[in-house]
Protein backbone atom coordinates (compact mmCIF):
# COMPACT_ATOMS: atom_id res chain seq x y z
CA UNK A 1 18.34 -38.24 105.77
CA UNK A 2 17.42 -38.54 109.42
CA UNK A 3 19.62 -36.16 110.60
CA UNK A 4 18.99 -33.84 108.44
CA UNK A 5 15.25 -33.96 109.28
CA UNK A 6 16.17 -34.01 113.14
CA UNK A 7 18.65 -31.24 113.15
CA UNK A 8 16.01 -28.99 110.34
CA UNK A 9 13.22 -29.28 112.80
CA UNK A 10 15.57 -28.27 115.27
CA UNK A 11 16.24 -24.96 112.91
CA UNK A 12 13.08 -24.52 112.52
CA UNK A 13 11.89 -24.74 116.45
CA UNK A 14 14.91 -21.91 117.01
CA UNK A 15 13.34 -19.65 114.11
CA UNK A 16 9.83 -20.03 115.15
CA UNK A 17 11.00 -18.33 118.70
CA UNK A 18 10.92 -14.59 119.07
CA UNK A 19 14.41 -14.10 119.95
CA UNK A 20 16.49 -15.92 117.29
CA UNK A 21 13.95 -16.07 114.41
CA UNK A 22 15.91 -16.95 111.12
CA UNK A 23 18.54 -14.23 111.88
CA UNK A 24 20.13 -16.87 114.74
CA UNK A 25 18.36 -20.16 113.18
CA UNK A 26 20.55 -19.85 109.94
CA UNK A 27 24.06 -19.71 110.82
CA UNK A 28 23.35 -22.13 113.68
CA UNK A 29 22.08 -24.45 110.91
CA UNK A 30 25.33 -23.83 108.51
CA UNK A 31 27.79 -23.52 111.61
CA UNK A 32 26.79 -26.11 114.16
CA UNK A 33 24.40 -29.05 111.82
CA UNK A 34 26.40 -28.56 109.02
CA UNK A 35 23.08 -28.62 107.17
CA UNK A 36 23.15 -27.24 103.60
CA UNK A 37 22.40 -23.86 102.76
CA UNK A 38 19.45 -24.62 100.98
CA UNK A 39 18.13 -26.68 103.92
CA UNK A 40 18.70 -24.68 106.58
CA UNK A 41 17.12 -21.94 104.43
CA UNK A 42 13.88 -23.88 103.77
CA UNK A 43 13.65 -24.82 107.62
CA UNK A 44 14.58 -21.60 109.12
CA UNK A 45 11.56 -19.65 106.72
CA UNK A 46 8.95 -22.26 107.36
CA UNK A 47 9.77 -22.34 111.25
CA UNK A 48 9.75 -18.36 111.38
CA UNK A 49 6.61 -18.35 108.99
CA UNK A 50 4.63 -20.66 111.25
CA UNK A 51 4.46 -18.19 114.52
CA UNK A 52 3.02 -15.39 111.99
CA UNK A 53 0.23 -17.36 111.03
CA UNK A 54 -1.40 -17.49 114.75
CA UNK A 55 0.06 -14.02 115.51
CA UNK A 56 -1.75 -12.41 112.83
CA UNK A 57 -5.23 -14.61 113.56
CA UNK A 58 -4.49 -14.30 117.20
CA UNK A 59 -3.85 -11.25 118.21
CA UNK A 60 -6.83 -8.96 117.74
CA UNK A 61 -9.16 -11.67 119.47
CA UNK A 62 -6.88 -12.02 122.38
CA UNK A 63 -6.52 -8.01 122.71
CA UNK A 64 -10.41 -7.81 122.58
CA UNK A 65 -10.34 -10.67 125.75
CA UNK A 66 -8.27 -8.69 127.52
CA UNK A 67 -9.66 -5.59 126.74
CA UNK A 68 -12.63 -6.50 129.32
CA UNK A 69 -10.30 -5.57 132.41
CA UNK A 70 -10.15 -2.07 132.63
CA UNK A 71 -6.12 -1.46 133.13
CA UNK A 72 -6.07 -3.74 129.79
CA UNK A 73 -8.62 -1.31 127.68
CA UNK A 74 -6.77 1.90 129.37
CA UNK A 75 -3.64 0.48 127.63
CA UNK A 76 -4.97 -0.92 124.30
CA UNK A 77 -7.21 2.37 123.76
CA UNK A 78 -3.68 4.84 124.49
CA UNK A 79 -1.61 2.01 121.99
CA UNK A 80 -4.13 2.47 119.07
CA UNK A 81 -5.20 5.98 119.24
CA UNK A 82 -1.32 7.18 119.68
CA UNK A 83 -0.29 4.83 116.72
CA UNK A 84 -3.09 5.52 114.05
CA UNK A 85 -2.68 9.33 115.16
CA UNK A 86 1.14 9.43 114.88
CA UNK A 87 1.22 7.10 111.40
CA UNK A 88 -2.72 8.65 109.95
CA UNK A 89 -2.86 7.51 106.45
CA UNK A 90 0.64 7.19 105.39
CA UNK A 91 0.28 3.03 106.96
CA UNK A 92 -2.78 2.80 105.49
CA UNK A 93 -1.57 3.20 102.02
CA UNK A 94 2.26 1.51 102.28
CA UNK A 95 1.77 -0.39 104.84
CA UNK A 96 2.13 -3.95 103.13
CA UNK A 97 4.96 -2.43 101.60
CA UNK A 98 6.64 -1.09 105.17
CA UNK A 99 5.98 -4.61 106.16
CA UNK A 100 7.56 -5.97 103.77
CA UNK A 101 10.60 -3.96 104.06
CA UNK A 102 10.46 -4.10 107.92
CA UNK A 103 10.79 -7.66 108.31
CA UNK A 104 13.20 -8.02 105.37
CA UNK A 105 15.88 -6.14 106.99
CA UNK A 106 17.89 -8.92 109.23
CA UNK A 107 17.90 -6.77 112.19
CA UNK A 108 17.14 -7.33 115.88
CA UNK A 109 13.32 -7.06 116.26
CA UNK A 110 12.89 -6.56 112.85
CA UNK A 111 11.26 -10.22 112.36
CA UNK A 112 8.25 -12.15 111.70
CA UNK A 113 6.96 -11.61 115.40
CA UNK A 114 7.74 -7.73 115.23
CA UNK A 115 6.01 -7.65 111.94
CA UNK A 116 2.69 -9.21 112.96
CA UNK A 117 2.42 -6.97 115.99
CA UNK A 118 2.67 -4.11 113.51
CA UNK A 119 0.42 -5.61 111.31
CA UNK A 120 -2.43 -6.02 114.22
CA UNK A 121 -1.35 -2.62 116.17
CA UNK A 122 -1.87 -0.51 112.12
CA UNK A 123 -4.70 -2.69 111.82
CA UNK A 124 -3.66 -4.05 108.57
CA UNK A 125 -5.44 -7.06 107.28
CA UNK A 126 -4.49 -10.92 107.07
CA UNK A 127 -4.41 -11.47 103.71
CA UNK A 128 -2.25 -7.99 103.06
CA UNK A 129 0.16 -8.79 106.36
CA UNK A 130 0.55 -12.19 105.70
CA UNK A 131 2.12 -12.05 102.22
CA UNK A 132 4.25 -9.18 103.14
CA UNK A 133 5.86 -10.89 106.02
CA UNK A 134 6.49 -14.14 104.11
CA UNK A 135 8.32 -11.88 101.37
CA UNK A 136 10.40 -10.15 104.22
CA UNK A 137 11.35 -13.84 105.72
CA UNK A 138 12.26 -14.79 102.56
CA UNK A 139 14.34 -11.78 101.69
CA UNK A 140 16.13 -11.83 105.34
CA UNK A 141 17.04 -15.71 104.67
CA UNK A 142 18.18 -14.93 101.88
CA UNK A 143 20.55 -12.10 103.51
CA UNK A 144 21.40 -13.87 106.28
CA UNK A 145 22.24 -16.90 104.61
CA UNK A 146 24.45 -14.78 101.63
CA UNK A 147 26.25 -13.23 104.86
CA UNK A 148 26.61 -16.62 106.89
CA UNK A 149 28.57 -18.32 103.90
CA UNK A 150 30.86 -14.57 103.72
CA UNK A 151 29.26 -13.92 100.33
CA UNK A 152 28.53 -10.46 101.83
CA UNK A 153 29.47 -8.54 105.08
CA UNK A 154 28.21 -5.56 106.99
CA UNK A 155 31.22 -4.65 108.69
C-alpha cells in the first residue's frame, strides 16, 4: 500500500507539470510502477486537475500585475484584442464545449495547462472552464490509458 501511494504521488507530480500532463504520467505509471490502471488513472487526473485550479484563479490577476509595465500591457492589449476579434462570438457561445473537446484530445499541448490559458485568454469563466477541463482530463485518461494497455492504437 505504500508503494503504491509513493509511486501515485509520483504520477501525479509528473501530470501536474506542463510537459507530460497525463498523456506521459499514464504509461509511466502502467510501464515503469507497475501501478494498476485504475490507479494510475485516478493519480494522473487529480495531479493534472490540480495545476488548473490556480491557472484558472491565477491567471487574470497575475496578467492585470503585469499589465502595469508598459511592454507587458502592449502585449496583453495585442493578445486579447487579436483573439476576441479573430474568434467574435463563435467562443462565446461553444466555448465550454471547445474546451472540453480541446483538452480531451491526448495531443501535445492539448492539456489541462493549454486549456486554462484558453479559458483566461477567451475570457471564459471559472465555473464554465473548470468543469470543461475536468471532463477533457477525464476523457484523455481515459484514451490514453485504453491506448497504453493496446486496447486501441493510432498508428
Amino acid at each position: 500500500m505504500k508503494k503504491l501511494i509513493n509511486d501515485g504521488l509520483r504520477v501525479a507530480l509528473l501530470s501536474a507539470l506542463p510537459i507530460t500532463e497525463l498523456r506521459g504520467a499514464i504509461p509511466i505509471a502502467l510501464t515503469i510502477y507497475k501501478m494498476p490502471v485504475f490507479s494510475a488513472y485516478i493519480f494522473a487526473v487529480l495531479g493534472n486537475i490540480v495545476p488548473a485550479i490556480f491557472l484558472l484563479i491565477f491567471l487574470k490577476p497575475f496578467s492585470e500585475y503585469l499589465r502595469q509595465w508598459y511592454y507587458f500591457d502592449i502585449f496583453f492589449e495585442w493578445l486579447f484584442k487579436r483573439t476576441r476579434r479573430n474568434t467574435e462570438g463563435k467562443f462565446e457561445k461553444y466555448g465550454a464545449l471547445f474546451l472540453l473537446f480541446f483538452v480531451a484530445i491526448p495531443l501535445p499541448v492539448t492539456g489541462a495547462w493549454t486549456g486554462s490559458a484558453a479559458a483566461f485568454i477567451f475570457g471564459i469563466r471559472f465555473w464554465y472552464a473548470f468543469p470543461s477541463i475536468v471532463g477533457g482530463v477525464m476523457i484523455a485518461g481515459v484514451i490514453v490509458s485504453l491506448a497504453s494497455l493496446g486496447v486501441i492504437r493510432f498508428f
